[in-house]
Protein backbone atom coordinates (compact mmCIF):
# COMPACT_ATOMS: atom_id res chain seq x y z
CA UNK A 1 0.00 0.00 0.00
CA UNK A 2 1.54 3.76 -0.87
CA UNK A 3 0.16 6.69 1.12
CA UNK A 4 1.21 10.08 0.62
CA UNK A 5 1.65 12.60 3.12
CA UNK A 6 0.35 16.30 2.59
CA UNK A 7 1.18 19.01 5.38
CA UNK A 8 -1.25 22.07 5.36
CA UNK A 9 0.13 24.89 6.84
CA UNK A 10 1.57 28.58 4.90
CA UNK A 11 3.96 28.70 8.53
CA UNK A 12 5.78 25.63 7.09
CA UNK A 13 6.15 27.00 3.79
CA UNK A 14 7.62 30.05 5.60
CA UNK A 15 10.02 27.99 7.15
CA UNK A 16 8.74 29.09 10.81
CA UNK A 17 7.67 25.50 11.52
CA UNK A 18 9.50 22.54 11.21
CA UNK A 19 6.72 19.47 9.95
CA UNK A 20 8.21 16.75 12.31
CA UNK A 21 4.78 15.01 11.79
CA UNK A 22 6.06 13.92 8.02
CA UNK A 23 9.14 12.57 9.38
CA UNK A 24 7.00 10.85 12.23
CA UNK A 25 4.59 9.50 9.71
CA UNK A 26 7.08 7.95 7.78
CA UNK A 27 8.35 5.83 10.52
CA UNK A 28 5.03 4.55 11.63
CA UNK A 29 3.67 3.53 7.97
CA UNK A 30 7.07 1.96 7.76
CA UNK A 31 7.08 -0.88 10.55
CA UNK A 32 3.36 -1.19 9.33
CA UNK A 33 4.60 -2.08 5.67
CA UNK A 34 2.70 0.81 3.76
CA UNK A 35 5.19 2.49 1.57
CA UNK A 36 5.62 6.84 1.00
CA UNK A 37 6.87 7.57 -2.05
CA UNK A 38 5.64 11.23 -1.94
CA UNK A 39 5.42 14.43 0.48
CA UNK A 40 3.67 17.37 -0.01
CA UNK A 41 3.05 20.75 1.66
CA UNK A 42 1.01 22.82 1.13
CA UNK A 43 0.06 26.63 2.00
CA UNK A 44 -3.90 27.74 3.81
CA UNK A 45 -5.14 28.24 0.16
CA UNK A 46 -8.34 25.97 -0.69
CA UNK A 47 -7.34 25.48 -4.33
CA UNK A 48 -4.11 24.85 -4.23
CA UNK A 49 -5.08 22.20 -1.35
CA UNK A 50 -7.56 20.82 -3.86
CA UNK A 51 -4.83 20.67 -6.54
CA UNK A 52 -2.47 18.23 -4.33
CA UNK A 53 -5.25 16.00 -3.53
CA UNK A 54 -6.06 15.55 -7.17
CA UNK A 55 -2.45 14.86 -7.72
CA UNK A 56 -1.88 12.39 -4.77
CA UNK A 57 -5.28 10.57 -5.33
CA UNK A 58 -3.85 9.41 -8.79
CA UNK A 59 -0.85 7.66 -7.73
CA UNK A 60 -1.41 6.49 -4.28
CA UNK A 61 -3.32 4.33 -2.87
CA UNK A 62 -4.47 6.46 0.35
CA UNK A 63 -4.10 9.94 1.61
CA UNK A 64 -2.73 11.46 5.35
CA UNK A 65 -3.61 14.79 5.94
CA UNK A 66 -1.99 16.96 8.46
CA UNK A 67 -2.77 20.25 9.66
CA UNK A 68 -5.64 23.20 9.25
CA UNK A 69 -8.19 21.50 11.20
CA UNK A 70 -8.70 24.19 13.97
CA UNK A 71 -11.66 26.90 14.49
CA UNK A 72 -9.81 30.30 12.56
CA UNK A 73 -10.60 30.62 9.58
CA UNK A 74 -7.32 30.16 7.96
CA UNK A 75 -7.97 26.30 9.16
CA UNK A 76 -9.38 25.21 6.03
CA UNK A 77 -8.37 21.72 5.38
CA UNK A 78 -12.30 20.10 5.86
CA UNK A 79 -14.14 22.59 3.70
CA UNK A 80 -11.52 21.73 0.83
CA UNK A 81 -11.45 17.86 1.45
CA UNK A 82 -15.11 18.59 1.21
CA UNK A 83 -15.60 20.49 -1.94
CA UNK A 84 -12.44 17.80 -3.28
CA UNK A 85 -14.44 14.86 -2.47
CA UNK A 86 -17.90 16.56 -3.64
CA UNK A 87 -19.23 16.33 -0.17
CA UNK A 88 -21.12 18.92 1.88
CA UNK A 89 -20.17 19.21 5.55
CA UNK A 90 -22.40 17.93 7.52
CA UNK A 91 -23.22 19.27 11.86
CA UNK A 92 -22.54 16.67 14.57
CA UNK A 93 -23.91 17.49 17.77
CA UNK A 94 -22.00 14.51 19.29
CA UNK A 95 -18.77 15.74 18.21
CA UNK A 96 -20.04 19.40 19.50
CA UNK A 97 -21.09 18.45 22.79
CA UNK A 98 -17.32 16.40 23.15
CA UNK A 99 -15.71 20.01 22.15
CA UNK A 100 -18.17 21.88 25.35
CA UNK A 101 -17.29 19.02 27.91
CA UNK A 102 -13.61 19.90 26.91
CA UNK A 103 -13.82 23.20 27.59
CA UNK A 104 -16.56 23.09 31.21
CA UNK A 105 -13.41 20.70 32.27
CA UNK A 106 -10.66 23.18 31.25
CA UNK A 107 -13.14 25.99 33.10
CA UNK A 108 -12.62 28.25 29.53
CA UNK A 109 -15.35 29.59 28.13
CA UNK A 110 -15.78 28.21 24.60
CA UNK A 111 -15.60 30.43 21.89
CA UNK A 112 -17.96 30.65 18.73
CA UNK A 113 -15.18 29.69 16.26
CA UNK A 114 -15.22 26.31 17.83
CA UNK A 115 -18.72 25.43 16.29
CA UNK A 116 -16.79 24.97 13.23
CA UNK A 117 -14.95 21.69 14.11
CA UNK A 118 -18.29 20.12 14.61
CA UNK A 119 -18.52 19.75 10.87
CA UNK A 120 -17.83 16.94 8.91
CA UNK A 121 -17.65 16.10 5.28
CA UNK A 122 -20.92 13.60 4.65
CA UNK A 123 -20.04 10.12 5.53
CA UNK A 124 -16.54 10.92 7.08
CA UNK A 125 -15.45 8.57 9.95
CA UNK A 126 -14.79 10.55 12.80
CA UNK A 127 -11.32 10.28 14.26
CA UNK A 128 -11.74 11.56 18.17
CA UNK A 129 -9.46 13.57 19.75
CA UNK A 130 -8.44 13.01 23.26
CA UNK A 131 -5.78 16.08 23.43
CA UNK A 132 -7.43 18.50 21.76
CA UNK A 133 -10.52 20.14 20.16
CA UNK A 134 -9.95 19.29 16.46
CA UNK A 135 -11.85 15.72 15.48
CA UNK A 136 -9.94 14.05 12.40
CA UNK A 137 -11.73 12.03 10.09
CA UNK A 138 -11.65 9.16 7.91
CA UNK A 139 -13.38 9.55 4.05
CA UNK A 140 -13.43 7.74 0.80
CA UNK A 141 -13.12 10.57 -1.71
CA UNK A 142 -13.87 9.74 -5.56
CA UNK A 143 -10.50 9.49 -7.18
CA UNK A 144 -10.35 11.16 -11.21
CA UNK A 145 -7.64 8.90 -12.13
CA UNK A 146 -8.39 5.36 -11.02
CA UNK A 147 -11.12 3.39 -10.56
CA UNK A 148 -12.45 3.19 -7.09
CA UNK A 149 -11.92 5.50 -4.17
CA UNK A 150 -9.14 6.62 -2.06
CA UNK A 151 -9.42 6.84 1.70
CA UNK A 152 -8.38 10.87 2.81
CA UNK A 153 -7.74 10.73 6.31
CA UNK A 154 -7.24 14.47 7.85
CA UNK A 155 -5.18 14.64 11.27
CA UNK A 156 -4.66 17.72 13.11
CA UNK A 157 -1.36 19.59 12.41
CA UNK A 158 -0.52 19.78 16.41
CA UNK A 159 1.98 16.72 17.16
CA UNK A 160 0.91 15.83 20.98
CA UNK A 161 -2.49 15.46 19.45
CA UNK A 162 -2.02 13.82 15.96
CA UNK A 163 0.15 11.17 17.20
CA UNK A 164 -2.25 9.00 19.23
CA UNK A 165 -4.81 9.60 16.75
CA UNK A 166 -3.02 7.40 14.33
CA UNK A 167 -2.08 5.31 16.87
CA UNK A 168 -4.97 4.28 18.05
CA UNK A 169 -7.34 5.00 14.99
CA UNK A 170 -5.66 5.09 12.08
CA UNK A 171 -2.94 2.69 12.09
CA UNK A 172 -5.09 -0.16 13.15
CA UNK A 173 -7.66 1.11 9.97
CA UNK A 174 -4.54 0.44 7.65
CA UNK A 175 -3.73 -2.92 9.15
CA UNK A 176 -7.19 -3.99 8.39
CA UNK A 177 -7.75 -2.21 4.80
CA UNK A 178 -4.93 -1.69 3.76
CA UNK A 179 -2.74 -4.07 1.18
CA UNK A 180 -0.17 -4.63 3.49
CA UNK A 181 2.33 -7.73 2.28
CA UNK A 182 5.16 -6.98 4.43
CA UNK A 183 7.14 -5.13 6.83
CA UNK A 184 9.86 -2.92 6.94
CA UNK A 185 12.03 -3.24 10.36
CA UNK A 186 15.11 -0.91 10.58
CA UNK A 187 18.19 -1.01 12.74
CA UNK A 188 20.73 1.44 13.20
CA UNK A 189 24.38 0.97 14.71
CA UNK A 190 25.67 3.89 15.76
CA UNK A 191 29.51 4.70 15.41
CA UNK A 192 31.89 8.28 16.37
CA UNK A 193 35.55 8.91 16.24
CA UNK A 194 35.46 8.63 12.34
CA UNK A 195 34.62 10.50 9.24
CA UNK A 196 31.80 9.20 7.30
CA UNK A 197 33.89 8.67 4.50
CA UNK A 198 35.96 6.32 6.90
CA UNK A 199 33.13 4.39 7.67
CA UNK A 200 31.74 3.88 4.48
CA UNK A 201 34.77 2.51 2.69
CA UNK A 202 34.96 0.11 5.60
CA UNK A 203 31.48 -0.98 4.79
CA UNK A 204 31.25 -0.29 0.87
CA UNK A 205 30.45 -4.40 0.57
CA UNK A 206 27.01 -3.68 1.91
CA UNK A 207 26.59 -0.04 0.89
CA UNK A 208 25.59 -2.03 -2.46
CA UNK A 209 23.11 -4.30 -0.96
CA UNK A 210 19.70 -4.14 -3.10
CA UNK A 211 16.32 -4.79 -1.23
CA UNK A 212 14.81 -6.60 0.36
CA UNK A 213 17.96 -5.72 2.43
CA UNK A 214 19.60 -2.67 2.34
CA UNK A 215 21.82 -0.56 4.61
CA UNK A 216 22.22 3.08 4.40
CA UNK A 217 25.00 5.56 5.78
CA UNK A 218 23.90 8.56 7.90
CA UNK A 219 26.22 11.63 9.30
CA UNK A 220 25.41 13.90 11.85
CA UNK A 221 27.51 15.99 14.30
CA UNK A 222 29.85 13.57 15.45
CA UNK A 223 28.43 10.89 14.56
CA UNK A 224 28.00 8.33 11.56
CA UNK A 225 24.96 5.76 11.53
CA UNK A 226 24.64 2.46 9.11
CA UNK A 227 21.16 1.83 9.00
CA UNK A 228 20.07 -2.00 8.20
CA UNK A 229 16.86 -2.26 6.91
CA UNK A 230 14.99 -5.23 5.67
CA UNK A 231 11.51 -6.19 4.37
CA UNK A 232 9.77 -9.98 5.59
CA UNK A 233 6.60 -10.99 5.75
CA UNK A 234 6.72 -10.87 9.13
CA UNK A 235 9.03 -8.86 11.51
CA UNK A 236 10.58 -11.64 12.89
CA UNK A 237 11.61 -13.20 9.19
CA UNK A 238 13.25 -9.32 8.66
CA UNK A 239 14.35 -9.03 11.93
CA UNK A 240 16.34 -12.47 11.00
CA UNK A 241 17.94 -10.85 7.55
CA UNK A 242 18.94 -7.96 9.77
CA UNK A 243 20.62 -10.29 12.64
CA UNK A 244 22.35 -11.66 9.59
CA UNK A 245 24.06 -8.04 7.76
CA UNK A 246 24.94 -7.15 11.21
CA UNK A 247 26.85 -9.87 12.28
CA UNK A 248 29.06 -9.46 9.13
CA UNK A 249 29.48 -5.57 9.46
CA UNK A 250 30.23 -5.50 13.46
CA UNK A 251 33.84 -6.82 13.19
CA UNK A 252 34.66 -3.87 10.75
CA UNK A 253 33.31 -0.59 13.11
CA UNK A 254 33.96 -2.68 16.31
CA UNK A 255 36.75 0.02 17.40
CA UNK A 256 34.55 3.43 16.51
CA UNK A 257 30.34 1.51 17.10
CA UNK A 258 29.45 2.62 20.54
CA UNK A 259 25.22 1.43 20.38
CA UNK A 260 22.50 1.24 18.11
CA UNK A 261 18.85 2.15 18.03
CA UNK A 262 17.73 4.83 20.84
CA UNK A 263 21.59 4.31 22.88
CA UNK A 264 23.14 7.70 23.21
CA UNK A 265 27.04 7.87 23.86
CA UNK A 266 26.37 9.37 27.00
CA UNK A 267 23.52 7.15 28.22
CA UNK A 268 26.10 3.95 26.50
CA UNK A 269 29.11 6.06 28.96
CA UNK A 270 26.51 6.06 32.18
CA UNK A 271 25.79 2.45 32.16
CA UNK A 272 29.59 1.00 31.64
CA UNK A 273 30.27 2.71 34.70
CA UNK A 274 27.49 1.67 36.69
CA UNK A 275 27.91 -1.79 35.59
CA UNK A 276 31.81 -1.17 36.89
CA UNK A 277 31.09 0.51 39.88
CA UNK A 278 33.11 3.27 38.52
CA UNK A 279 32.85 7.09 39.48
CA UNK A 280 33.13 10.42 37.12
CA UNK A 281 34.12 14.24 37.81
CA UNK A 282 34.33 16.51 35.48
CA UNK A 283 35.62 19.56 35.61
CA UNK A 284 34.49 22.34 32.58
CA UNK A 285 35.76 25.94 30.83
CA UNK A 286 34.82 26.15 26.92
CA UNK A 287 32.12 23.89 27.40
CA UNK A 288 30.03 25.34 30.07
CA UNK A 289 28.51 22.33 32.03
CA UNK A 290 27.43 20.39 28.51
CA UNK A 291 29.68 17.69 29.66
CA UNK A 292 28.02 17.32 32.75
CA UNK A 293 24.41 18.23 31.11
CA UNK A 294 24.03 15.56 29.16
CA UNK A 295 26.19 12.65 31.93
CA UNK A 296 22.62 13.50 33.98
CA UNK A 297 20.20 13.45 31.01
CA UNK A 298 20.95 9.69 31.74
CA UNK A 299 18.56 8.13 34.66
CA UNK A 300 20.67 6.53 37.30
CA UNK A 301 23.59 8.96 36.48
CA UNK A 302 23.75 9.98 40.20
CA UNK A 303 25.31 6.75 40.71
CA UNK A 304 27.95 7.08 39.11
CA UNK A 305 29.13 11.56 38.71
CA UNK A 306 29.79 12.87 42.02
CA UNK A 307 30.62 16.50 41.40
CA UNK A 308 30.94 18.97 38.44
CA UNK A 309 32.46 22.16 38.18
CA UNK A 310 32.84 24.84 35.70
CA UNK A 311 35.74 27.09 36.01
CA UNK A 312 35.39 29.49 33.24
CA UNK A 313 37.85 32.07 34.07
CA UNK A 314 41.34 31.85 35.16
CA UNK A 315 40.77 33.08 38.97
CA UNK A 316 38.33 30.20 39.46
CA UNK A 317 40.80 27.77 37.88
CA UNK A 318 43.05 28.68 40.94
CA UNK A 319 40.53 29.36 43.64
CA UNK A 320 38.56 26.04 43.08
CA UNK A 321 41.16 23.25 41.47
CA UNK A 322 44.77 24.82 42.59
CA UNK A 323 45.67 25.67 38.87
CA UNK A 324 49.01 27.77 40.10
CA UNK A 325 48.28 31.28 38.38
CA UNK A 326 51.94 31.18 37.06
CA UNK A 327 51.14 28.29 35.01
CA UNK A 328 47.68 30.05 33.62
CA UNK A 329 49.92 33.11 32.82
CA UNK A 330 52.43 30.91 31.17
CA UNK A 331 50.78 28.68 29.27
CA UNK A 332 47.72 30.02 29.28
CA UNK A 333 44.26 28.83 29.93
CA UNK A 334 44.03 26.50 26.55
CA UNK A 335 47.22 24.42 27.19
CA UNK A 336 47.83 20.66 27.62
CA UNK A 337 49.54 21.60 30.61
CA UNK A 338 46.19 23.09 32.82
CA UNK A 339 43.38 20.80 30.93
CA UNK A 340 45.99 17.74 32.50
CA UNK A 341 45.84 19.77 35.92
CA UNK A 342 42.23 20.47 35.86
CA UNK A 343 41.74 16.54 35.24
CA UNK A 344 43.61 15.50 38.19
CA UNK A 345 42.48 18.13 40.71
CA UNK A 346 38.87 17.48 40.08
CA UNK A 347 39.13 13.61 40.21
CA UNK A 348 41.64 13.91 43.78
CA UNK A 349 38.83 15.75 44.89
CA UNK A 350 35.89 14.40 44.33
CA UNK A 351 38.00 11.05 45.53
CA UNK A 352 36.26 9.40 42.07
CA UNK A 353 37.59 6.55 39.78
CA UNK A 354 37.84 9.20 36.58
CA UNK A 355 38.35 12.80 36.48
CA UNK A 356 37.70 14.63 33.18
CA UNK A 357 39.35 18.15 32.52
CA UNK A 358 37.99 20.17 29.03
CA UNK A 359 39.53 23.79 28.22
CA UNK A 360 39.32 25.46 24.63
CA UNK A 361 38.02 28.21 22.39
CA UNK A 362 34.47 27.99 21.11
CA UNK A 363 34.82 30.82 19.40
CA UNK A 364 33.66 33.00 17.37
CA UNK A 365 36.14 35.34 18.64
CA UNK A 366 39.49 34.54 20.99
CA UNK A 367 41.24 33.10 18.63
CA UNK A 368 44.93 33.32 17.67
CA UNK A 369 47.43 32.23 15.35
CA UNK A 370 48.32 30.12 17.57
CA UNK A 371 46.09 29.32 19.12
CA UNK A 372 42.92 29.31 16.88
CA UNK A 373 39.16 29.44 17.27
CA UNK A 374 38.36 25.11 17.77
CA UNK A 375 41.81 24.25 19.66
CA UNK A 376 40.48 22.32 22.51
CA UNK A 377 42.03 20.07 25.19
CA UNK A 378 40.97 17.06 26.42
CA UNK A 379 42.14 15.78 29.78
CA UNK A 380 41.04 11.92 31.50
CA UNK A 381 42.81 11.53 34.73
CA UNK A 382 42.69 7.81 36.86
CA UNK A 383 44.66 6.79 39.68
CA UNK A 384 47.49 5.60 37.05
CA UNK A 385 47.78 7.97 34.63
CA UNK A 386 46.14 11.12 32.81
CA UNK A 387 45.95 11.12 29.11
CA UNK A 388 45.37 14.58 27.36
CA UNK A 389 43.64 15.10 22.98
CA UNK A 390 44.44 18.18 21.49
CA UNK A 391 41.86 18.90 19.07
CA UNK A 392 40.87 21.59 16.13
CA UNK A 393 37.35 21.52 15.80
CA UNK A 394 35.56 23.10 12.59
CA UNK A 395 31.85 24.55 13.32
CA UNK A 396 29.56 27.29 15.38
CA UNK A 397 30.42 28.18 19.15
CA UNK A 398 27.26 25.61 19.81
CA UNK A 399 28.97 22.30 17.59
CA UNK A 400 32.17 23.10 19.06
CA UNK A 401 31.07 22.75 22.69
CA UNK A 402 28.91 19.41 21.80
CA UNK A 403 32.08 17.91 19.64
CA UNK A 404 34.11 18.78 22.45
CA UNK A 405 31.76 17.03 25.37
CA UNK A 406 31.20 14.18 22.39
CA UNK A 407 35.26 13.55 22.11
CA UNK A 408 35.55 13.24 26.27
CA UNK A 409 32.81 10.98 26.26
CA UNK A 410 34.07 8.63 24.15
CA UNK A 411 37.84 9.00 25.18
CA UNK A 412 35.96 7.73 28.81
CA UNK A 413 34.15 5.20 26.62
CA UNK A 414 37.30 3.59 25.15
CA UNK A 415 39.03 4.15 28.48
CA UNK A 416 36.21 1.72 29.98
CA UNK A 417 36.47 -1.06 27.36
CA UNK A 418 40.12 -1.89 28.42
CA UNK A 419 38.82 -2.28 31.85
């Protein structure tokens, strides 16, 4: 089955929102088996609405709709479905009274405009809305180009409320109309430390694989993911074909593949040392606390970081870890020399198993010649030793700090796997 996706909406045209719902969509229809070969969006104008439902009706085999189902009158999405489909819109006091009860409970007075979600196109399933006020709905609209109809089901453009209504309403409609003959199920193994060029001609053998399995390459800041994806008849037959890629590519990213799926390298960092009964300090300058920010995104964190400080100027540095001021004024605050310090002061006192020391330049300006705009140091102190990465990082203030925070993270990672 191929559905296509149209957004509604002139604010994502404008670029002043971001349609996650597409993206979301996509994801869902995929496990499901139901294929999108095309995305639309589309501005608040009823003709030009009507123009991509023509278009989509004639080479899929089902339409989502997203967005323009509220009570302005720039929400126009049902009145064109309506005129699309040659329908007229037809009152529901049912769905009316639901829209009042929502509002006596919320203690809001409801306004007039709302009246105008209580209208359907004739013989539209109604979708309910537990969230919000707009109902979605399900209709068979007459399609010029093929014989037969194609279902049009319109979802409200809000995410918090869209989501469970395809959840629970329209995915399991799909399932049971729809011509679903297989699955998709998708796994990705995550990898950082390495270009993605690196990666890929490491994995070129099964960049080339044709369906019904496939795996894809993916950068990002910092990070490279091969995604394995496979098609079965059931999810356990693709599941099987994935098992069977990955076994053959782990041995070649086994140095640089820290997870897969949902893992993040911190949350991957957090749960070696728990499972070692290892503790973390970090001490921060260029980065601000990001380190540390994202170590307690992780649940159970507090188990394992006892302390983290950030000493952003060069009195602090000396007042809180001992940094003698001699050797800020002669090295200066991005050296090898204090990030090493910083990483053994903060671990000595904090009495932990790891201490972890970060000083740089994010930039844009404080950069010299020397030393330029992205030199950062890198400091991991134990009871044994203390190891120290210079690095020149390319990017905004922002992707500096998180490439910074993402290189100590996994210099702890690697540190871990030797243990």
């Amino acid at each position: 089955m191929r559905i296509e996706l149209i957004a509604v909406g002139t604010e994502l045209l404008l670029g002043h929102t971001i349609n996650t719902n597409a993206a979301w969509l996509s994801q869902e229809l995929a496990k499901i088996g139901v294929d999108v070969f095309f995305q639309s969006t589309v501005g608040d104008n009823p003709s030009r609405i009507k123009q991509v439902l023509s278009l989509a009706s004639g080479r899929s085999d089902g339409i989502i709709v997203t967005g323009g189902l509220g009570p302005t009158e720039d929400d126009i999405t049902t009145q064109a479905i309506a005129e699309f489909a040659r329908r007229p819109l037809i009152f529901h006091p049912k769905i009316l009274k639901k829209i009042r009860n929502r509002f006596q409970r919320r203690k809001i007075a409801m306004s007039k405009l709302n009246e105008r979600q209580a209208y359907l196109p004739k013989e539209a399933r109604e979708i309910s809305n537990s969230v919000g006020t707009a109902p979605g709905f399900i209709l068979f609209g007459d399609s010029p180009q093929k014989t037969g109809t194609v279902p049009i089901i319109a979802l409200p453009g809000v995410p918090r409320e869209m989501k469970p209504m395809f959840l629970q309403t329209v995915r399991p409609f799909l399932q049971k109309h729809g011509k679903t003959i297989s699955v998709l199920v998708c796994k990705t193994l995550r990898t950082t430390g390495l270009p993605e060029s690196t990666i890929a001609a490491r994995v070129t053998k099964w960049l080339k694989l044709k369906p019904p399995v496939t795996v894809g390459i993916y950068a990002h800041l910092g990070e490279v993911d091969l995604r394995v994806m496979a098609k079965g008849e059931t999810p356990k037959k693709a599941e099987r074909a994935i098992a069977k890629i990955e076994k053959e590519i782990r041995p070649k990213i086994k140095d640089v593949s820290f997870g897969s799926d949902e893992d993040t390298l911190e949350s991957v960092v957090v749960n070696h040392l728990i499972a070692r009964k290892k503790t973390l300090a970090v001490v921060e300058s260029c980065t601000g606390g990001l380190l540390a920010h994202r170590v307690t995104n992780v649940s159970g964190s507090s188990k394992i970081l006892t302390q983290g400080l950030v000493t952003y100027s060069n009195k602090s540095k000396t007042n809180l870890l001992g940094v003698p001021a001699g050797l800020l004024k002669k090295k200066g605050a991005v050296s090898r020399e204090v990030a090493l310090l910083m990483a053994q002061r903060i671990r000595q006192t904090a009495g932990t198993t790891f201490g972890i020391g970060i000083t740089g330049i994010a930039g844009p300006t404080g950069g010299t010649k020397k030393k330029p705009v992205g030199l950062v140091y890198i400091a991991l102190a134990t009871s044994q030793k203390t190891y120290c990465s210079e690095l020149f990082l390319k990017g905004s203030r922002e992707e500096i700090k998180w490439q910074a925070t993402q290189n100590a993270l996994n210099g702890l990672r690697l540190e871990l796997m030797k243990t």
